[in-house]
Structure formats: C-alpha cells, structure tokens
PDB file of N, CA and C in Angstrom:
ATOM      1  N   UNK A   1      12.028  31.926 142.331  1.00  0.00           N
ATOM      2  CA  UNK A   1      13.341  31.755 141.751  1.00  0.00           C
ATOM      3  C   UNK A   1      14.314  32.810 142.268  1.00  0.00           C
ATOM      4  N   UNK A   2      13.899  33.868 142.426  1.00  0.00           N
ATOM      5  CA  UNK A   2      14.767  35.078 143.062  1.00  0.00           C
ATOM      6  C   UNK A   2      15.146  34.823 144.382  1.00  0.00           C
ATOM      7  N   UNK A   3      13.898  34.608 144.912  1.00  0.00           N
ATOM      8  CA  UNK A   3      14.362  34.343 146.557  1.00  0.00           C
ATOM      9  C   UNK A   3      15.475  32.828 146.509  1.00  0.00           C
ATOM     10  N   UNK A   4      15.426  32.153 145.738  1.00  0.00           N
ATOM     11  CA  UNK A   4      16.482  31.048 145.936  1.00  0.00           C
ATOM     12  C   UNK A   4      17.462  31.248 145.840  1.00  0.00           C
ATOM     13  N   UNK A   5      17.744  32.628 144.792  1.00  0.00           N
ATOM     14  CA  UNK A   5      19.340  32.977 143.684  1.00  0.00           C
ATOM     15  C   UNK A   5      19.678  34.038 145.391  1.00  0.00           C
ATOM     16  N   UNK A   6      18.742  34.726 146.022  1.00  0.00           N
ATOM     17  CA  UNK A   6      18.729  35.535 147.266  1.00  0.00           C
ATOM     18  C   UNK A   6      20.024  34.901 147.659  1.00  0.00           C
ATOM     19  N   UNK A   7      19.361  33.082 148.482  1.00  0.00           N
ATOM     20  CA  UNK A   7      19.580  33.183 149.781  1.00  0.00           C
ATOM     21  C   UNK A   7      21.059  32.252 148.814  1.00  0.00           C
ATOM     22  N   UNK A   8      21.037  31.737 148.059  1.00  0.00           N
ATOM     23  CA  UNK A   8      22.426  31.076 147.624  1.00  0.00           C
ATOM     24  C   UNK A   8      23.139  31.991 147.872  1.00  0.00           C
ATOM     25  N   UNK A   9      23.369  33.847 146.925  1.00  0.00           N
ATOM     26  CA  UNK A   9      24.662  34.794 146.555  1.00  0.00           C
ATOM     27  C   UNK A   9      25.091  34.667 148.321  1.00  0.00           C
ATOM     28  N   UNK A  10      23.436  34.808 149.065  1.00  0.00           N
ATOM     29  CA  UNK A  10      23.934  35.519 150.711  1.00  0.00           C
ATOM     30  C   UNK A  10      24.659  34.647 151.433  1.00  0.00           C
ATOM     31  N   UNK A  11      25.001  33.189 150.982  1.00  0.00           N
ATOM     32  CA  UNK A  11      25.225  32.157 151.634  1.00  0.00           C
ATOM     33  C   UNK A  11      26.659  32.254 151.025  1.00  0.00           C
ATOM     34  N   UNK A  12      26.947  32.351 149.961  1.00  0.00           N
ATOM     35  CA  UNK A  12      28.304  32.339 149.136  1.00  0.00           C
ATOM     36  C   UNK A  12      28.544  33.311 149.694  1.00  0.00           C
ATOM     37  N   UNK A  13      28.090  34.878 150.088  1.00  0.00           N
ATOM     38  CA  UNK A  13      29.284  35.805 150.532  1.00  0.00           C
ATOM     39  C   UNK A  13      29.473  35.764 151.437  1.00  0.00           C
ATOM     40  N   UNK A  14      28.842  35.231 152.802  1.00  0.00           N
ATOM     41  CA  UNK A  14      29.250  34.840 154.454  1.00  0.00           C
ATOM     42  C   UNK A  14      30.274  33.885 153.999  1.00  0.00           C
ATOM     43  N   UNK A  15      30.188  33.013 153.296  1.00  0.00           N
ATOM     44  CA  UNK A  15      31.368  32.125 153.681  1.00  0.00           C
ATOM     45  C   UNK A  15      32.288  32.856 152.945  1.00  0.00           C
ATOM     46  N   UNK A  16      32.294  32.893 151.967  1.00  0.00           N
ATOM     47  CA  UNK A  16      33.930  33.749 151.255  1.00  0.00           C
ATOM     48  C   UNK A  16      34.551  35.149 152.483  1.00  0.00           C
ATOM     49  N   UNK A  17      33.264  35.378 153.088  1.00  0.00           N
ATOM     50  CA  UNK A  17      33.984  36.484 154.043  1.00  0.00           C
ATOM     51  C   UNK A  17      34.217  36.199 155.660  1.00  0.00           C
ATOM     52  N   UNK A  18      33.844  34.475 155.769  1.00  0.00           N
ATOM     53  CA  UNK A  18      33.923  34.357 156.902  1.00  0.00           C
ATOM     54  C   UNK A  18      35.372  32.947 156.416  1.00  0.00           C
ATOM     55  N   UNK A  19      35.718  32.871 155.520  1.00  0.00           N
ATOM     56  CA  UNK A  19      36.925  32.110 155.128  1.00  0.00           C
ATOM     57  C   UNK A  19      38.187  33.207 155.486  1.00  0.00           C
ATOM     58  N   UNK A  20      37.755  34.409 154.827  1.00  0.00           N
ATOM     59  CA  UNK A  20      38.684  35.658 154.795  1.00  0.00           C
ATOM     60  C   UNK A  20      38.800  36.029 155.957  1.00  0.00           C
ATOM     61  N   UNK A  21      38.145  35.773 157.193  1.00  0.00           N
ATOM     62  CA  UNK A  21      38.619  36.119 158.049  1.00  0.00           C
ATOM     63  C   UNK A  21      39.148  35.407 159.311  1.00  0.00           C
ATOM     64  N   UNK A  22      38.676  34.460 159.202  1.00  0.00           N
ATOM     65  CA  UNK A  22      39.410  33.415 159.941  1.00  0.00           C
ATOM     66  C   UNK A  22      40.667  33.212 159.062  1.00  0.00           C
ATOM     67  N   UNK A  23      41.513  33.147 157.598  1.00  0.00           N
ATOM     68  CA  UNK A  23      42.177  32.236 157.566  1.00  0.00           C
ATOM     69  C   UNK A  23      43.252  33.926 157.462  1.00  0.00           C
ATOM     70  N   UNK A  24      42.498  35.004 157.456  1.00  0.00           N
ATOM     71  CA  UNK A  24      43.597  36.337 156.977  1.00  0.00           C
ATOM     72  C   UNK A  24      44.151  36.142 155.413  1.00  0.00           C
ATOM     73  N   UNK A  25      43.154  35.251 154.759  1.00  0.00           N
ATOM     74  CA  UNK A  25      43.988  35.065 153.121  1.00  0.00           C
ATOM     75  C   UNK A  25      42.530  36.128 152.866  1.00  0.00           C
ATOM     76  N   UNK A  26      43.066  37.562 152.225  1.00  0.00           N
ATOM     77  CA  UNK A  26      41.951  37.840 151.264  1.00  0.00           C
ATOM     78  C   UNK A  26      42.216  37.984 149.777  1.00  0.00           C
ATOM     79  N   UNK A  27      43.188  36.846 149.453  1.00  0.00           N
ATOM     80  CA  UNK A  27      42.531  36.211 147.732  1.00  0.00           C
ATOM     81  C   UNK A  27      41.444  36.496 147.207  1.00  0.00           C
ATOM     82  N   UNK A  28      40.799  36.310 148.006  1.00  0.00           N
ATOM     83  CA  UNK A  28      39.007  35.660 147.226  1.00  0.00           C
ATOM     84  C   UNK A  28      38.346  36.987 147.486  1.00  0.00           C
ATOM     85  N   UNK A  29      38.717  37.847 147.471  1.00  0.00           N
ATOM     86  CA  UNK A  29      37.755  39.270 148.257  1.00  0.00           C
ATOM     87  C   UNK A  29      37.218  39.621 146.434  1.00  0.00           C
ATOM     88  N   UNK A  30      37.747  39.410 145.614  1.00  0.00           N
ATOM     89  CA  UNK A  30      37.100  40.364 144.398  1.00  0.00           C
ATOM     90  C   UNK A  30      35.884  39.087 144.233  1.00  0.00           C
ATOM     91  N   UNK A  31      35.730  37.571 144.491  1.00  0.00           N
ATOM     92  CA  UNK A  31      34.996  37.210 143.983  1.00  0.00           C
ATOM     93  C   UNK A  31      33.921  37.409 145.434  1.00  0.00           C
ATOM     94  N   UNK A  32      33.721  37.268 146.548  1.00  0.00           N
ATOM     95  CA  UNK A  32      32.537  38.121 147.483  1.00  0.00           C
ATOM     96  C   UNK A  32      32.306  39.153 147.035  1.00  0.00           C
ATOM     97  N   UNK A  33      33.031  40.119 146.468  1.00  0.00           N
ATOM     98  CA  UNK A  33      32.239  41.470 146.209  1.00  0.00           C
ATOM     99  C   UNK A  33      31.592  41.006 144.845  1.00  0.00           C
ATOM    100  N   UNK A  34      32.165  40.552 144.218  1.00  0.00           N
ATOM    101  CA  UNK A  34      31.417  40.024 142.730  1.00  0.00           C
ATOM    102  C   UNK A  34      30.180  39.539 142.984  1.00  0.00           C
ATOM    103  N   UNK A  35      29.955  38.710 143.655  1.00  0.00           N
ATOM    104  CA  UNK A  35      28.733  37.514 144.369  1.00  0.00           C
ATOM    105  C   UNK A  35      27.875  38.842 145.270  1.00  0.00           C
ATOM    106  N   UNK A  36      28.321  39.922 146.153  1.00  0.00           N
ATOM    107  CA  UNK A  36      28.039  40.792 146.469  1.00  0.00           C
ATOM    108  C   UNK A  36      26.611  41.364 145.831  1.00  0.00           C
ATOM    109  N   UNK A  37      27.880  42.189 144.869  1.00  0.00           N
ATOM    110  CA  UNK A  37      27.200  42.514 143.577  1.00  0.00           C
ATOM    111  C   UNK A  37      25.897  41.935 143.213  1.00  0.00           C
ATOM    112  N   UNK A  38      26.396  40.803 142.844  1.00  0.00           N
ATOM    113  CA  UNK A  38      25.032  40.081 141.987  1.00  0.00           C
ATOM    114  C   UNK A  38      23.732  39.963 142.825  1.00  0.00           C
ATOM    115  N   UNK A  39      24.058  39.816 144.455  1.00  0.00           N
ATOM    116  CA  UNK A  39      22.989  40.063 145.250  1.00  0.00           C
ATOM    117  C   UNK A  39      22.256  41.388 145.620  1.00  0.00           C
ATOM    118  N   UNK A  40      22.972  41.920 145.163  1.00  0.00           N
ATOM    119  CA  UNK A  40      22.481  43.780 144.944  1.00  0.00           C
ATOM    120  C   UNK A  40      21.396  43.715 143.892  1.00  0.00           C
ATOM    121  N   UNK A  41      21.833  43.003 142.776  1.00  0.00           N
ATOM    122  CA  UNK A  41      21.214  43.171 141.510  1.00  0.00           C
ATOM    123  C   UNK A  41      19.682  42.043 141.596  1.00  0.00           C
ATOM    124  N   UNK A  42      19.628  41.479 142.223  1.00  0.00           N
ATOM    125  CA  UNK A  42      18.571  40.378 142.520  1.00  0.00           C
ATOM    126  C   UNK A  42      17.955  41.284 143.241  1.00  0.00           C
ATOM    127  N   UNK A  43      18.028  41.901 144.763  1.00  0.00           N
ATOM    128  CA  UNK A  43      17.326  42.621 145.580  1.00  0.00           C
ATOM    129  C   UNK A  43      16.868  44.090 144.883  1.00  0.00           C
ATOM    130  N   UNK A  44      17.377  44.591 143.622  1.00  0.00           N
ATOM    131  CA  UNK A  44      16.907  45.641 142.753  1.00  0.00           C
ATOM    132  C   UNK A  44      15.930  45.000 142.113  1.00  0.00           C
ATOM    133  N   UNK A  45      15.934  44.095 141.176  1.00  0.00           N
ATOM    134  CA  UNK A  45      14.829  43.265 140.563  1.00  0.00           C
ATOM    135  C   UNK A  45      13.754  42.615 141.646  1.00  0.00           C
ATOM    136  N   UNK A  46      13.761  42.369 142.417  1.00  0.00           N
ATOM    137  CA  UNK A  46      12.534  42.277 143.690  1.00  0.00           C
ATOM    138  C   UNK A  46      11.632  43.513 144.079  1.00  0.00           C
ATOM    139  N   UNK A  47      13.036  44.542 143.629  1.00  0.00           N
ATOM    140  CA  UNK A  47      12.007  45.770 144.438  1.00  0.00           C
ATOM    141  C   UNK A  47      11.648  46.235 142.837  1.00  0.00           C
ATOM    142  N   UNK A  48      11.717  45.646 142.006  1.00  0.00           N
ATOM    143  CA  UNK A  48      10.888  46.591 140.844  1.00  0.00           C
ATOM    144  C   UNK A  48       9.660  45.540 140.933  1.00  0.00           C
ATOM    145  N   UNK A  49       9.524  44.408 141.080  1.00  0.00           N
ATOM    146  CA  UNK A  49       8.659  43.337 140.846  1.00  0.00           C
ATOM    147  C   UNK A  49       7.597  44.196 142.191  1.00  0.00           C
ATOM    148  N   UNK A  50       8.115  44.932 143.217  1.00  0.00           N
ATOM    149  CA  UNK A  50       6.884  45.282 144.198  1.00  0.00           C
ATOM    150  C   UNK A  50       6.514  46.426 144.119  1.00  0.00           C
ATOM    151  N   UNK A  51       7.093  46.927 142.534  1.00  0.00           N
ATOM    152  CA  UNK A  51       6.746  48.682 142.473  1.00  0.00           C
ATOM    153  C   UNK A  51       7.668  49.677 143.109  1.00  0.00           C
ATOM    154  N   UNK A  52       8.616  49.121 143.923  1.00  0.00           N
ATOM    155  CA  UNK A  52       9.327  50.346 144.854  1.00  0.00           C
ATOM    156  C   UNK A  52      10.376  50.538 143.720  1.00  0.00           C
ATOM    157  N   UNK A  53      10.245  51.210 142.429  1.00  0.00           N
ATOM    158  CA  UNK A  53      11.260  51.867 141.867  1.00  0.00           C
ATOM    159  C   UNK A  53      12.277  52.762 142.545  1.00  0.00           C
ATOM    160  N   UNK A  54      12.517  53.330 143.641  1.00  0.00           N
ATOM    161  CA  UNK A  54      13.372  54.267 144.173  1.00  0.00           C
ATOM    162  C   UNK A  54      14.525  53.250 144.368  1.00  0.00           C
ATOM    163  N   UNK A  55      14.074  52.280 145.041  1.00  0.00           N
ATOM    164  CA  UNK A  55      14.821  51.473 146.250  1.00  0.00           C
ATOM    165  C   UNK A  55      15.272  50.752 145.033  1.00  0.00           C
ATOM    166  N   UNK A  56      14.453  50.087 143.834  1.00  0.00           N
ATOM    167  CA  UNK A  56      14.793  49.570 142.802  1.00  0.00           C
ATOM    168  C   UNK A  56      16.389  50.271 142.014  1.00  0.00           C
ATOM    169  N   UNK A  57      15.996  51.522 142.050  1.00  0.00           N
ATOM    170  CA  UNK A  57      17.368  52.002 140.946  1.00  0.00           C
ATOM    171  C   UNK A  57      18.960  51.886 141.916  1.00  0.00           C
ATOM    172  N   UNK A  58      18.053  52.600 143.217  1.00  0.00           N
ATOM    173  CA  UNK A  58      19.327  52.507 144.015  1.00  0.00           C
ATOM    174  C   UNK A  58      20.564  50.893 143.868  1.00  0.00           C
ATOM    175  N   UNK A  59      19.588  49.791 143.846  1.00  0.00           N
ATOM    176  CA  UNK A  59      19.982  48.637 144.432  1.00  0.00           C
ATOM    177  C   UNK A  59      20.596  48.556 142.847  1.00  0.00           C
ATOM    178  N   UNK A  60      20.087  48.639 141.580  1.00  0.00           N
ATOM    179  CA  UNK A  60      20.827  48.593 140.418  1.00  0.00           C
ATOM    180  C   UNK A  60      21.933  49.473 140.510  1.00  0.00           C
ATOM    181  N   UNK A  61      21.998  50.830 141.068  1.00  0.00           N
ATOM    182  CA  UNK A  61      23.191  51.419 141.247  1.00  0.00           C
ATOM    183  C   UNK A  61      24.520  50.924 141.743  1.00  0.00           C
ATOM    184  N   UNK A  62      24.073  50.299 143.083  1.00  0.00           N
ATOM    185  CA  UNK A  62      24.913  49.809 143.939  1.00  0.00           C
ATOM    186  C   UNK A  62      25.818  48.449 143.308  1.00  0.00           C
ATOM    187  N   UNK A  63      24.727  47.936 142.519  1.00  0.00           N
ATOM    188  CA  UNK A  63      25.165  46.748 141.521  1.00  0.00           C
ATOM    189  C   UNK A  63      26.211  47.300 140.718  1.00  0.00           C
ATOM    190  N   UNK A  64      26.066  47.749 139.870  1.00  0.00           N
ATOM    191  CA  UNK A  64      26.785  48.576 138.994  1.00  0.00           C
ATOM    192  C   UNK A  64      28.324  49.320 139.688  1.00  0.00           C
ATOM    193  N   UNK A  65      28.341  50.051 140.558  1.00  0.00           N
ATOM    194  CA  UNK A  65      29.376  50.471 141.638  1.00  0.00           C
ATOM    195  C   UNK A  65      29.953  49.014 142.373  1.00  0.00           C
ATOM    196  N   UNK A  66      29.295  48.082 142.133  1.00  0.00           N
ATOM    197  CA  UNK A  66      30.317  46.642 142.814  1.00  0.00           C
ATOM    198  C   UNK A  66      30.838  45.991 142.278  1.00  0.00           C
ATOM    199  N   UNK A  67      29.770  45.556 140.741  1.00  0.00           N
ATOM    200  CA  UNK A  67      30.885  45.036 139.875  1.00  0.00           C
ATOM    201  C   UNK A  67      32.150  45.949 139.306  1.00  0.00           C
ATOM    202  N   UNK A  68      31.918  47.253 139.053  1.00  0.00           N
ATOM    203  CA  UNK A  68      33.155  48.027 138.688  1.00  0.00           C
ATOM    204  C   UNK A  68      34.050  47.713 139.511  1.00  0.00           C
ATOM    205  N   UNK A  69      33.929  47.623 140.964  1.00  0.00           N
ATOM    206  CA  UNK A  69      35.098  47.727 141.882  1.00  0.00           C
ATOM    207  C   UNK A  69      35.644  46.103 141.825  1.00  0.00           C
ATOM    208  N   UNK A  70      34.821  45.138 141.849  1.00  0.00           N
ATOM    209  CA  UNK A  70      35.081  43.569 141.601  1.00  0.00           C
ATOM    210  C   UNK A  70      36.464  43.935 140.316  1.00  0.00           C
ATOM    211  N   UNK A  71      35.546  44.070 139.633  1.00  0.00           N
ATOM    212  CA  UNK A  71      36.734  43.926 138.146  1.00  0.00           C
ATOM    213  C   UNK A  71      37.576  44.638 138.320  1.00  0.00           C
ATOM    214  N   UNK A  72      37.883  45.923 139.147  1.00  0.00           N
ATOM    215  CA  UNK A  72      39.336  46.518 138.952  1.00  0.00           C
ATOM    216  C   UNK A  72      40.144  45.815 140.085  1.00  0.00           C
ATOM    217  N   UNK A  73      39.603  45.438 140.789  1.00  0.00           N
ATOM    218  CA  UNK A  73      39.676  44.838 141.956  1.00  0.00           C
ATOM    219  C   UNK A  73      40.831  43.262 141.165  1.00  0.00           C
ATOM    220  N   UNK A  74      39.734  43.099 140.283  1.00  0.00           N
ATOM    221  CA  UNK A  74      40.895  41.414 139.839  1.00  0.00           C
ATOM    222  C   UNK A  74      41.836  41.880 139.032  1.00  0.00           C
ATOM    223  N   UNK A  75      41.468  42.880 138.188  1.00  0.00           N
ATOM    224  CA  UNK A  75      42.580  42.799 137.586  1.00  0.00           C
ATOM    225  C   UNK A  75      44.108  44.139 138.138  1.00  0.00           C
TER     226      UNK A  75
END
C-alpha cells in the first residue's frame, strides 16, 4: 500500500512541476510541495517499517518543514 501511495505522490509532483515549467504558471507550486511533503512522510514510514529510525526521523522532519512551508506558502 505504501509503495502505491510512493509512486502516485512521485507521479503527481513530476507533473505539477513539469506543468510549472513548461507553462512558467507557478500557481500550483504550494500544492507539489504539499504532495512533496506527503511523499517525505510515506518514505519516513518505510524507513521505520525497515528499522532505519535515523533516516526515519529525518524523512518525518523534512515532512514537517514542507508542509509548514506548503501552508505559508498558500496562504
């Protein structure tokens, strides 16, 4: 189930960032980093599921530091 939610966020943020750059509209940039985000937070929960807690907190960190910037970002 993780690896599916994986490869969907990774598939949603190439295109939101490959829309953004071909069309030069970056509208949509808070929701790729949002989708970003959430793929941070999936690849933290993988690495606790294999024991690598280090790599685990980091990737929750990074989560945490993306959605903050998403949300100040929209509003």
């Amino acid at each position: 189930m993780l690896t599916i939610l994986q490869i969907i966020f990774s598939i949603i943020v190439v295109s939101l960032s490959t829309y953004g750059i071909i069309t030069d509209d970056y509208q949509l940039n808070f929701l790729m980093i949002f989708f970003l985000g959430l793929l941070m937070l999936i690849l933290g929960i993988k690495e606790f599921q294999r024991e690598q807690k280090v790599y685990g907190w980091l990737f929750i960190g990074v989560f945490l530091l993306i959605e903050y910037v998403s949300i100040q970002t929209f509003l």
